[in-house]
Protein backbone atom coordinates (compact mmCIF):
# COMPACT_ATOMS: atom_id res chain seq x y z
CA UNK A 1 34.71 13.69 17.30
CA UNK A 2 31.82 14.55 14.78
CA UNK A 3 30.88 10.28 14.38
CA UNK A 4 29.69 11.18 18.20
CA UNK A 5 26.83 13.51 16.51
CA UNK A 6 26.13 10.43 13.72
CA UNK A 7 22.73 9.59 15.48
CA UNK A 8 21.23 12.65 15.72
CA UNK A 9 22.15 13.17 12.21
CA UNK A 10 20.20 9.79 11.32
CA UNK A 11 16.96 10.92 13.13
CA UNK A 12 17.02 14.58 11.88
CA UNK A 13 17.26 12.67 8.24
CA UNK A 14 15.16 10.03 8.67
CA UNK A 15 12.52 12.88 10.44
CA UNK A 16 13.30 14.96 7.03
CA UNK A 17 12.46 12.43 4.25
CA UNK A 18 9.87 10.88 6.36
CA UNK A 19 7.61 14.21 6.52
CA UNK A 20 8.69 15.19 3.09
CA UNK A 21 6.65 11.56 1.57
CA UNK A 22 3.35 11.78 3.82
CA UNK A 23 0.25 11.60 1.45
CA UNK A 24 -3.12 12.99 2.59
CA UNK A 25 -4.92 9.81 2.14
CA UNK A 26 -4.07 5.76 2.18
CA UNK A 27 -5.86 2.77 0.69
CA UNK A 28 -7.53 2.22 4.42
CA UNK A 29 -6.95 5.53 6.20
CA UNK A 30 -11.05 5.80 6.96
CA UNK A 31 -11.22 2.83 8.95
CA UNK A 32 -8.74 4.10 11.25
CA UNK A 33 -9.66 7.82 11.35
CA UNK A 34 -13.84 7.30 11.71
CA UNK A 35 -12.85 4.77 15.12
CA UNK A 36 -10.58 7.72 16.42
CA UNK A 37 -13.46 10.18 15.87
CA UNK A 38 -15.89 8.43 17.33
CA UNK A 39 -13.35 7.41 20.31
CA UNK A 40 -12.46 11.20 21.06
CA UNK A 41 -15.59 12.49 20.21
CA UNK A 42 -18.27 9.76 21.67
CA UNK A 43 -16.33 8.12 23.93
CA UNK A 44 -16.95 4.99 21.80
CA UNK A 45 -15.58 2.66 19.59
CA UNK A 46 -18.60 2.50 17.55
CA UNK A 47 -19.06 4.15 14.20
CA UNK A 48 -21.01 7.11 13.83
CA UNK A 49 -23.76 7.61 11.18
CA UNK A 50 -21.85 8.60 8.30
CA UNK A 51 -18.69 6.78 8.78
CA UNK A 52 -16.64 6.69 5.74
CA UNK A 53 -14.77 3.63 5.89
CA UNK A 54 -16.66 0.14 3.99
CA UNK A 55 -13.84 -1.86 4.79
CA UNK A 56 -14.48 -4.87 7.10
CA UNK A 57 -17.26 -3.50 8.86
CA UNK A 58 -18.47 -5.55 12.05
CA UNK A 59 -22.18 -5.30 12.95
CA UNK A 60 -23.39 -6.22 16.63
CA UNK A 61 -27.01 -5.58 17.10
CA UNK A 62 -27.68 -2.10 15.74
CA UNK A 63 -23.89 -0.98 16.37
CA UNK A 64 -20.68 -0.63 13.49
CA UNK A 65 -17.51 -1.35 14.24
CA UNK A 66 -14.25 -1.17 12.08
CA UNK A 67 -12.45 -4.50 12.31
CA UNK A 68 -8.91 -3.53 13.58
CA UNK A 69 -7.31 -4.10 16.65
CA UNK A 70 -7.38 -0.76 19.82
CA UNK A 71 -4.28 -0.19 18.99
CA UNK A 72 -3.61 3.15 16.80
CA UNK A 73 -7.22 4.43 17.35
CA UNK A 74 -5.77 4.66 21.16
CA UNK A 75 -2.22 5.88 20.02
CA UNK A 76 -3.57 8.37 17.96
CA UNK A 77 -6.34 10.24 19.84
CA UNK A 78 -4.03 12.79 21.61
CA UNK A 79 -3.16 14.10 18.74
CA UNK A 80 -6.84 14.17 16.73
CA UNK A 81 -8.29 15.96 20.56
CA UNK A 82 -5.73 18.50 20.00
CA UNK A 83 -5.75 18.96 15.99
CA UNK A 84 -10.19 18.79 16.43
CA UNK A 85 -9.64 21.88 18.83
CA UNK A 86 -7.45 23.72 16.53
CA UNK A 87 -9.67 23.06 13.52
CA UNK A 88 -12.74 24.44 15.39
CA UNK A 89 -11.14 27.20 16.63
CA UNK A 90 -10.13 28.05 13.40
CA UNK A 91 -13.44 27.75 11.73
CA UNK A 92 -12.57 24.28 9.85
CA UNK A 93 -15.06 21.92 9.19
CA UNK A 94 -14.70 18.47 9.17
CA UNK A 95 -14.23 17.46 5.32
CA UNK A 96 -11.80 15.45 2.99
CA UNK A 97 -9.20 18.38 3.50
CA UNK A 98 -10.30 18.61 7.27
CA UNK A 99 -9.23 14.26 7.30
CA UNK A 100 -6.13 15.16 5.02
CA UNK A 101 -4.28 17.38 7.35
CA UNK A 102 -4.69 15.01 10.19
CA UNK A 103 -3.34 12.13 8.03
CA UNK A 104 -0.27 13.98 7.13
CA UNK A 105 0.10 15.56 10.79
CA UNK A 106 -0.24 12.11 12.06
CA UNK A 107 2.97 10.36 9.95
CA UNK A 108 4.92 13.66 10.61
CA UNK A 109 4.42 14.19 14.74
CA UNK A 110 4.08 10.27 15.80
CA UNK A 111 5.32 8.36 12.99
CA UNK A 112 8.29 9.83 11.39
CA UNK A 113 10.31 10.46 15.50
CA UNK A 114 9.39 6.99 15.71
CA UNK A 115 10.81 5.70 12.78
CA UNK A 116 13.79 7.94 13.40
CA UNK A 117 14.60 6.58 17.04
CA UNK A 118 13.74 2.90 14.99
CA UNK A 119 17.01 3.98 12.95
CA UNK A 120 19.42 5.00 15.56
CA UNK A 121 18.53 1.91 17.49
CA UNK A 122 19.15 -0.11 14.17
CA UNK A 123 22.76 2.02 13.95
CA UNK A 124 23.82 1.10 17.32
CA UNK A 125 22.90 -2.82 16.93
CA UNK A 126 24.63 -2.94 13.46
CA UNK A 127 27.92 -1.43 15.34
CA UNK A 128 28.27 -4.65 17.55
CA UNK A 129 29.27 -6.31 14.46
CA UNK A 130 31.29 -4.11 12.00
CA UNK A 131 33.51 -0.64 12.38
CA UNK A 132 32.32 -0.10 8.89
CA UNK A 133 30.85 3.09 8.74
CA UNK A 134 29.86 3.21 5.09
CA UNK A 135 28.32 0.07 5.84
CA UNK A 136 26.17 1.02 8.88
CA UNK A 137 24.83 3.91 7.41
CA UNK A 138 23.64 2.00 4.05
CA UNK A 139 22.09 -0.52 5.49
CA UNK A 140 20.79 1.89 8.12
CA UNK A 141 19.17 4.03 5.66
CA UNK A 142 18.12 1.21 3.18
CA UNK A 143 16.18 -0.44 6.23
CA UNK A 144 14.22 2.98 6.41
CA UNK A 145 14.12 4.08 3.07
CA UNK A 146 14.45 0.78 1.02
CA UNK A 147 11.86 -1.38 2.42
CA UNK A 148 8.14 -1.51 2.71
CA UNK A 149 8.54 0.88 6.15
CA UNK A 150 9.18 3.60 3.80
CA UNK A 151 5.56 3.04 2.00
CA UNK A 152 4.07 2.25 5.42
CA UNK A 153 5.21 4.96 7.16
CA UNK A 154 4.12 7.45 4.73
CA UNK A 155 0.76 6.63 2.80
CA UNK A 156 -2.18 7.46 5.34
CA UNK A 157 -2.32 5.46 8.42
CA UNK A 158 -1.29 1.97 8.89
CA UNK A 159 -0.42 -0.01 12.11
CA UNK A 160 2.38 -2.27 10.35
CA UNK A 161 5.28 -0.01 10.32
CA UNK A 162 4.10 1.30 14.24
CA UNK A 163 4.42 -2.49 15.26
CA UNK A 164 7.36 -3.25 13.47
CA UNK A 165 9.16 0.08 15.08
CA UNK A 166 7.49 -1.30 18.48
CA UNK A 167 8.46 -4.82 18.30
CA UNK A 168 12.63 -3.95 17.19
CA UNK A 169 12.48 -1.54 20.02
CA UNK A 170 11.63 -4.50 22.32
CA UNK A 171 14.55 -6.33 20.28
CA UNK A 172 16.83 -3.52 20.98
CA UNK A 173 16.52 -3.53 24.28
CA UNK A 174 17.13 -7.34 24.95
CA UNK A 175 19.92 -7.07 22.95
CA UNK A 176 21.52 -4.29 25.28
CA UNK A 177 19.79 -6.07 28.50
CA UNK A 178 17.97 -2.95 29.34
CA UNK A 179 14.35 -1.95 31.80
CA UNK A 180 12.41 -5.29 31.51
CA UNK A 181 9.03 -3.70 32.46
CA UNK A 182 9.91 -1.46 29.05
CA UNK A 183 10.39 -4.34 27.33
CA UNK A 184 7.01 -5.59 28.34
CA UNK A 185 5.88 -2.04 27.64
CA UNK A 186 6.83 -2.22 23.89
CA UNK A 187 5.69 -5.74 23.25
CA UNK A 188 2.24 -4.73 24.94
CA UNK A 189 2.02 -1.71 22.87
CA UNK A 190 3.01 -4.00 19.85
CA UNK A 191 0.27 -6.24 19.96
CA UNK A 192 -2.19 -3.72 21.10
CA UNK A 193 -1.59 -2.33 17.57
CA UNK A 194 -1.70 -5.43 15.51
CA UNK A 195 -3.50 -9.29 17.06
CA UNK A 196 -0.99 -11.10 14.67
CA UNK A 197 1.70 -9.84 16.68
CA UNK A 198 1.63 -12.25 19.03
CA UNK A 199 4.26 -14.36 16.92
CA UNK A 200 6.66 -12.13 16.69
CA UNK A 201 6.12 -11.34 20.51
CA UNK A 202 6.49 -14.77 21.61
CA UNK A 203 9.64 -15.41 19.71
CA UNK A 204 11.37 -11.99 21.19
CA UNK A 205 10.21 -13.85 24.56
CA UNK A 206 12.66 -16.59 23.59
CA UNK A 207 15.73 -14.59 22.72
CA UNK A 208 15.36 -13.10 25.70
CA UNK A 209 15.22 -16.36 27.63
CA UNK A 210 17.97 -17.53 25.77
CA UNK A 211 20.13 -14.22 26.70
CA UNK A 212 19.67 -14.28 30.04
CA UNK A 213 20.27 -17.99 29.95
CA UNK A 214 23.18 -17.57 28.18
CA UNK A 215 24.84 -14.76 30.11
CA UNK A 216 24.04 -16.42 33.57
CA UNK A 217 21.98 -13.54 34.49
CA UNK A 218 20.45 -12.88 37.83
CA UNK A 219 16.76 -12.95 38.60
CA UNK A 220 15.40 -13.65 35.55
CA UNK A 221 12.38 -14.82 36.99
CA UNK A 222 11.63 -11.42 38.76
CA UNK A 223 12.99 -9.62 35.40
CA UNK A 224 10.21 -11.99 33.49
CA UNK A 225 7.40 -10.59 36.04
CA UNK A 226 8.27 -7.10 35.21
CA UNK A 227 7.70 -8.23 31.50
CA UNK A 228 4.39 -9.45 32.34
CA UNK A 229 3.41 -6.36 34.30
CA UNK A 230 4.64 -4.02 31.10
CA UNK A 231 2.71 -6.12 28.71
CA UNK A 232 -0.63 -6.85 31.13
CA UNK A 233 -0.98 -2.86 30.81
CA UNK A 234 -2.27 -3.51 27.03
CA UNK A 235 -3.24 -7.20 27.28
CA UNK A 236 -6.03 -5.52 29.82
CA UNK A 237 -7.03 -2.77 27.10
CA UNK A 238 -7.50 -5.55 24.63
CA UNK A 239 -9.55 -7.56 26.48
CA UNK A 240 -11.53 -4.32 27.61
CA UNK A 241 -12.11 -3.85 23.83
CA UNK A 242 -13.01 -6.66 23.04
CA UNK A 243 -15.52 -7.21 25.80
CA UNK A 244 -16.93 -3.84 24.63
CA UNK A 245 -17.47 -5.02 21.10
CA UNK A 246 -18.62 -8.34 21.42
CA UNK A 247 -18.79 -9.06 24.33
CA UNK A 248 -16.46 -11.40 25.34
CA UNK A 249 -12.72 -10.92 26.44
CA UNK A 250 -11.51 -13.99 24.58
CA UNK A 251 -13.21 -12.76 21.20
CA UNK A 252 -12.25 -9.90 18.63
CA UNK A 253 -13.53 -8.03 16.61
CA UNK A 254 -11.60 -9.98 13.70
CA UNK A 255 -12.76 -13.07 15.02
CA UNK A 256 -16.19 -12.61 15.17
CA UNK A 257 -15.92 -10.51 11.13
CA UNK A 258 -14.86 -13.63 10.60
CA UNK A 259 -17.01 -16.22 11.81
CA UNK A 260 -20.10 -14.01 10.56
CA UNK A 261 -18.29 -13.98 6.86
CA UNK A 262 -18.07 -17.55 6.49
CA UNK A 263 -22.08 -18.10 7.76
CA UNK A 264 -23.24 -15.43 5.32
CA UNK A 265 -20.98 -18.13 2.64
CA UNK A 266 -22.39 -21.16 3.96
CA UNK A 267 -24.88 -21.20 1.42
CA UNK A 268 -22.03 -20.36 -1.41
CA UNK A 269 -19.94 -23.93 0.07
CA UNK A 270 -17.07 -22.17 0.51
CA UNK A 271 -15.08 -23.23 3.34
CA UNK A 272 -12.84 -20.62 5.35
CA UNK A 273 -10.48 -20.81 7.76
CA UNK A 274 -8.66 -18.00 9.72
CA UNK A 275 -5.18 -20.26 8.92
CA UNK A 276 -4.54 -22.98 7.12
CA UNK A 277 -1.93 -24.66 5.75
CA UNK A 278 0.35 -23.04 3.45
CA UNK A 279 0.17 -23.46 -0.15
CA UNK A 280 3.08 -23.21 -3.13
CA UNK A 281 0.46 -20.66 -4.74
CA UNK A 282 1.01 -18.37 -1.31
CA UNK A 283 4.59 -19.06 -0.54
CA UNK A 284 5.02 -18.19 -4.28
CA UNK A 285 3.35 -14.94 -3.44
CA UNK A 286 5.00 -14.05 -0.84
CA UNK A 287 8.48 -14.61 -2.32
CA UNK A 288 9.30 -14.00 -5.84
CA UNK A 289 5.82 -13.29 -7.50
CA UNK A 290 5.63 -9.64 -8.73
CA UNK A 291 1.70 -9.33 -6.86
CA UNK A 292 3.60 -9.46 -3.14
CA UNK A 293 7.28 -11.04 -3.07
CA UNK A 294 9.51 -10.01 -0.82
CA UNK A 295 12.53 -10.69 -2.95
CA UNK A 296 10.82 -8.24 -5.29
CA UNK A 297 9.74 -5.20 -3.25
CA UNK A 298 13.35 -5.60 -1.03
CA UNK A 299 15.57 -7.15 -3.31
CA UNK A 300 17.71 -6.97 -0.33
CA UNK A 301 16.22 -10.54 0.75
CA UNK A 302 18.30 -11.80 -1.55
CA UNK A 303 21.82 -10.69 0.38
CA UNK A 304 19.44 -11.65 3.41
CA UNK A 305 19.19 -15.43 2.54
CA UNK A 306 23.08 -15.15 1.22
CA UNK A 307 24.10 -13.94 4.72
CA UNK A 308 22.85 -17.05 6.66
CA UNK A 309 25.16 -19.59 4.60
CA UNK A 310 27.94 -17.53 6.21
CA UNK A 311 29.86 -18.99 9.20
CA UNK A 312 29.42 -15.21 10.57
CA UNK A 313 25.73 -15.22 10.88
CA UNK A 314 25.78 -18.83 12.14
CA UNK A 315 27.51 -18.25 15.22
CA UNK A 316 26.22 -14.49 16.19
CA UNK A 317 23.23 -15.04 18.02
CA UNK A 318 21.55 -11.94 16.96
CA UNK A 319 21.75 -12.76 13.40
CA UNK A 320 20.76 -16.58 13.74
CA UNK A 321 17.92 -15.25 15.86
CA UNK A 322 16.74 -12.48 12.92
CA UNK A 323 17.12 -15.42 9.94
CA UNK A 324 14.93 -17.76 12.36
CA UNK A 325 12.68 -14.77 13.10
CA UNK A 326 11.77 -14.14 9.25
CA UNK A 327 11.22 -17.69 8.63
CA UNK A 328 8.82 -18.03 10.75
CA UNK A 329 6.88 -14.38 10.28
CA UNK A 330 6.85 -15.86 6.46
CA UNK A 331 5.42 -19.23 7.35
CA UNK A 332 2.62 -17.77 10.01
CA UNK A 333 1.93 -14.79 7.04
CA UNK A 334 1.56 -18.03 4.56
CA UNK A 335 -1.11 -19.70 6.73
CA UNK A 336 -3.08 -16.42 7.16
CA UNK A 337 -5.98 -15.89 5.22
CA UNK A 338 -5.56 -12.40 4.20
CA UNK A 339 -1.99 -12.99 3.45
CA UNK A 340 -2.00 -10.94 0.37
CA UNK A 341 -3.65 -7.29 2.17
CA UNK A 342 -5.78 -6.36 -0.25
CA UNK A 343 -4.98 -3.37 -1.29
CA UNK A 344 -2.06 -2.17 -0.47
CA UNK A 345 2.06 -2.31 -1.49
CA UNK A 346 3.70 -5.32 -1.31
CA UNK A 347 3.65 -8.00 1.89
CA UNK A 348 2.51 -5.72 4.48
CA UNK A 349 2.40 -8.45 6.87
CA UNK A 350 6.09 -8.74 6.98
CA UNK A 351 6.77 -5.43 7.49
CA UNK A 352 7.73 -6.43 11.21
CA UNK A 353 10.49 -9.07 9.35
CA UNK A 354 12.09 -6.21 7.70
CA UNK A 355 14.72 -5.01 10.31
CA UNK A 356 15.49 -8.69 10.60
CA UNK A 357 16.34 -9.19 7.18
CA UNK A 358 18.81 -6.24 7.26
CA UNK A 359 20.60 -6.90 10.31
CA UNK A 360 22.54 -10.04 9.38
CA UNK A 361 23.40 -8.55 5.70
CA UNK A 362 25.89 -6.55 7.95
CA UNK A 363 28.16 -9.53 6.50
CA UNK A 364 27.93 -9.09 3.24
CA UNK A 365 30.07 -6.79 1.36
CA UNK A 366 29.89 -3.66 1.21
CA UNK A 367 29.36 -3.15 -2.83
CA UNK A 368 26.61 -5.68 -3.23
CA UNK A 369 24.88 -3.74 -0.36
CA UNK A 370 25.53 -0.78 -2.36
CA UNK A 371 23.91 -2.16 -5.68
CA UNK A 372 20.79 -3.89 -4.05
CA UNK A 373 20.43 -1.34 -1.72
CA UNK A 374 20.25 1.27 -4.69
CA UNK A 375 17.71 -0.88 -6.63
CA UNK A 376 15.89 -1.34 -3.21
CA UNK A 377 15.38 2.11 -2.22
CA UNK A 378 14.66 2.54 -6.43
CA UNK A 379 11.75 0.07 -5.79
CA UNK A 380 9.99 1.50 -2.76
CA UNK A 381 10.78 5.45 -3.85
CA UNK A 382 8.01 4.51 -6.68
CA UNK A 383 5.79 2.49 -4.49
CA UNK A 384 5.66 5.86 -2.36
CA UNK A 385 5.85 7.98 -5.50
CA UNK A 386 2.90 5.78 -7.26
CA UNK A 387 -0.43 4.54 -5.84
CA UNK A 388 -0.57 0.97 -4.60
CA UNK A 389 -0.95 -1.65 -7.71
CA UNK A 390 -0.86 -5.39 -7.51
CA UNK A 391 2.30 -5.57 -9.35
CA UNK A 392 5.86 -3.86 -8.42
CA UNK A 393 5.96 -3.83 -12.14
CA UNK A 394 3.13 -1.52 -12.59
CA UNK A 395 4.76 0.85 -9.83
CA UNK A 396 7.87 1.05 -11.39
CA UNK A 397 6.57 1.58 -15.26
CA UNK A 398 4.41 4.26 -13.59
CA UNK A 399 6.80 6.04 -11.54
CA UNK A 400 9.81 5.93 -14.81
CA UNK A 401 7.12 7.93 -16.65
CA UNK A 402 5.82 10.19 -14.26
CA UNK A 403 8.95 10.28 -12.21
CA UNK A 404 9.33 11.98 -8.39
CA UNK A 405 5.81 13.00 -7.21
CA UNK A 406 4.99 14.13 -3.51
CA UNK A 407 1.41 13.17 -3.09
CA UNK A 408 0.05 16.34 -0.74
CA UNK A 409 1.99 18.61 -3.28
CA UNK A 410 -0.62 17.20 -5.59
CA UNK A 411 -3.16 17.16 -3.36
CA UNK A 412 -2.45 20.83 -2.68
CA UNK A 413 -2.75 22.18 -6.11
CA UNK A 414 -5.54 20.52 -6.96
CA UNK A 415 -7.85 20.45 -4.37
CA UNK A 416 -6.67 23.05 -1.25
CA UNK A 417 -5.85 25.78 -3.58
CA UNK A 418 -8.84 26.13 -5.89
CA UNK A 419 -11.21 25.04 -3.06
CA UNK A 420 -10.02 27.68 -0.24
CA UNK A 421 -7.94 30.36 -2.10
CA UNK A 422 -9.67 30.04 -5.89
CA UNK A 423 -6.44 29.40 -7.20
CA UNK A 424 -5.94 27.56 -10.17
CA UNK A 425 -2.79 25.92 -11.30
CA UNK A 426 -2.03 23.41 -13.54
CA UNK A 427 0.93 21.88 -12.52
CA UNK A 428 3.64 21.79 -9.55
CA UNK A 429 6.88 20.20 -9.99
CA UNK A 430 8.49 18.81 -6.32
CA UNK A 431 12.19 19.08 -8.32
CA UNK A 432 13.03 22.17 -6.36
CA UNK A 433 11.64 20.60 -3.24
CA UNK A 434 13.58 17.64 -3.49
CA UNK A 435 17.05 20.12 -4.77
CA UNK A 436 16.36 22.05 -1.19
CA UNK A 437 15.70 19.09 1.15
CA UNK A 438 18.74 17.11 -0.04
CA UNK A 439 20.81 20.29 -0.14
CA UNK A 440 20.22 20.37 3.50
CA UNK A 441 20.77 16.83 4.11
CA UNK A 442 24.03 17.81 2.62
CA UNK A 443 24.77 20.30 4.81
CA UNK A 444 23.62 18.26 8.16
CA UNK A 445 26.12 15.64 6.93
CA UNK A 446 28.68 17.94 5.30
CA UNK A 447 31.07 17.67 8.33
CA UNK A 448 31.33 13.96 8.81
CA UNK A 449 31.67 13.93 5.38
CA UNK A 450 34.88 15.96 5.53
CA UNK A 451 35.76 14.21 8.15
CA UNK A 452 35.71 11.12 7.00
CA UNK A 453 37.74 11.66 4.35
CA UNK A 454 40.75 13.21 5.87
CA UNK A 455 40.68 9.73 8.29
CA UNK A 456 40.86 8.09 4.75
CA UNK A 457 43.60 9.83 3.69
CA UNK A 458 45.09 9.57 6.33
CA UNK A 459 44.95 6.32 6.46
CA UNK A 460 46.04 5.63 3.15
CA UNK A 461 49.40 7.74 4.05
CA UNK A 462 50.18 5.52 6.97
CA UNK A 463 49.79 2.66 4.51
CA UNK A 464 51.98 4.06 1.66
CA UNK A 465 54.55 4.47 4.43
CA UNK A 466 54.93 0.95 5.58
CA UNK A 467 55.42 0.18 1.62
């Protein structure tokens, strides 16, 4: 049977589209890339003279430090040792261009697999709970391509869609009972990549308590060691980092940004807090307001909030689990003080929520998944397409003008080709890139497609018979 081949034809597309929407550069790619030079190169996490980044700079004593968690600076540095020695054997220098093609490299060797294996796991959950198959592979592909992981997994370096991918693989393999010390594994590497993790983490923890609980399973307390020992292997890098920086394992990096931004506004009487309560002004934000609601940027939220008044959802564990999950990623993203992110596309702090808000739509029907979906992927083809904006407004008016763009085609024309081959052109369309990809996406799925449609008819015989 070709559906056997369905989820290696998922990763191979999700791989495809993935690589085909990297950009060169992201709103805070130099934060990340100057602490992975200076890891691989120095053996340090402190900045170099000439770092690039000005975003949240730590100073302690007469070191720099870029305030983000160990996490993809570690992940990453394999890959920069081996793309350094290419460059230098090849005579590159280290430059805009030199930064570019390790952006781009980055997204298509680490994060586009990732995202891929992200999907298949995402198939096989949603096929506990429907034989659907036009339904699977919607919401399967609108998870990917119709939420904020498609923006975050493509423009320059980010650690949100990493930790989301990291924390549903932990997800995936409670719900399938599988290794526990992998488990702890993927939640370690989870909050290695992002502190505000530890939410999300501790809330897996419980639905897997409640699993094992539930299904009377054996040793549970030597399965919850093996946890521990997967997750210590990270815990124990972040402390390590931390003790490096500032010099204490209990304190970040974050933290102590923190505390020395609110004494340098002591003078200004403005009071700060790393949470706080939550007010309407946030929640506002975060939900329906066009600067970074969720409803907005995945109008599939909607079908979300639709599928937990369903007796369906109510009584699957899974999806009372994922609808108690988001509510409280939104709540603890409310009380954070950088809830917006700055600059970036959409709530990027509830990326993590996303495959959480798609897995209990698998109740819905079928064509209002098709219609939001549409407008969802519609909404997040022009955040990619576009440059990041504090209004999904903006992105769309933009991207309905300009239409499809491919950001390192542009980048290619206009900077690669004139700088290292003096060529000069004034304009590259991606039409017959995209009319070449998606014939080949075509032809990967051709089969299934033909397949699928003889079971249909088929089907619809053996019906006409009966009558």
């Amino acid at each position: 049977m070709l559906t056997k081949a369905i989820p290696q034809k998922i990763f191979v597309t999700v791989f495809i589209l993935i690589a085909l929407h990297v950009t060169p550069d992201g709103a805070q790619n130099a934060r990340y890339t100057d602490a992975i030079q200076s890891l691989v190169d120095f053996g340090t996490f402190a900045l170099q003279p000439g770092y690039r980044s000005h975003i949240d700079i730590l100073q302690v004593r007469e070191h720099f430090y870029a305030v983000i968690p160990p996490g993809v600076p570690i992940l990453l540095s394999p890959l920069y040792f081996i793309y350094r020695n290419l460059m230098s054997s090849l005579g590159v220098p280290v430059s805009e261009s030199y930064w570019a093609g390790f952006t781009m490299l980055s997204n298509i060797t680490i994060m586009a697999p990732l995202l891929g294996i992200v999907a298949v796991m995402m198939f096989k959950i949603l096929k506990s709970f429907t034989g659907d198959l036009i339904k699977k592979l919607w919401l399967v592909f609108i998870f990917i391509f119709g939420s904020l992981n498609f923006f975050y997994s493509t423009n320059g370096i980010w650690s949100h869609a990493y930790t989301m991918s990291f924390i549903f693989i932990a997800f995936y393999l409670m719900v399938k009972q599988k290794n526990s010390f992998l488990i702890g594994l993927c939640l370690g590497m989870a909050q290695m990549l992002d502190y505000i993790a530890i939410l999300p983490i501790f809330l897996l923890l419980g639905f897997w308590l409640y699993v094992n609980l539930k299904n009377k399973s054996k040793n549970i307390f030597q399965k919850l060691i093996l946890i521990g020992c997967g997750y210590s292997i990270f815990l124990a890098i972040i402390l390590y980092y931390n003790y490096s920086i500032t010099g204490s394992i209990f304190t970040t990096p974050n933290s102590l940004f923190f505390k020395q931004l609110s004494q340098a506004k002591e003078s200004k009487n403005i009071a700060h807090a790393f949470f706080k309560l939550p007010t309407l002004e946030i929640l506002w934000g975060l939900t329906f307001s066009p600067y970074r609601g969720i409803f907005l940027y995945f109008p599939m939220t909607f079908l979300f909030v639709i599928s937990l008044l369903k007796n369906k959802t109510i009584k699957n564990s899974v999806c009372l689990f994922s609808g108690i999950f988001v509510l409280c990623v939104l709540i603890y993203n409310s009380t954070y003080y950088a809830w917006s992110g700055d600059v970036c596309f959409g709530p990027r702090h509830l990326v993590v929520a996303t495959p959480f808000i798609v897995i209990p739509i698998v109740y819905c029907k079928t064509k209002y998944i098709k219609i939001l979906g549409t407008l969802s992927i519609f909404i997040n083809l022009a955040g990619v397409s576009t440059n990041p904006s504090d209004n999904v407004l903006t992105n769309l008016v933009m991207f309905i003008s300009r239409g499809l763009f491919l950001h390192w085609l542009d980048y290619g024309y206009k900077t690669i080709l004139p700088t290292y081959f003096n060529v000069h052109v004034s304009l590259m369309t991606p039409f017959f890139i995209y009319l070449a990809i998606f014939s080949l996406i075509y032809i990967i799925w051709q089969p299934l497609i033909k397949e699928y449609q003889v079971t249909q008819n088929l089907d619809m015989q053996e019906k006409l018979q009966q009558y």
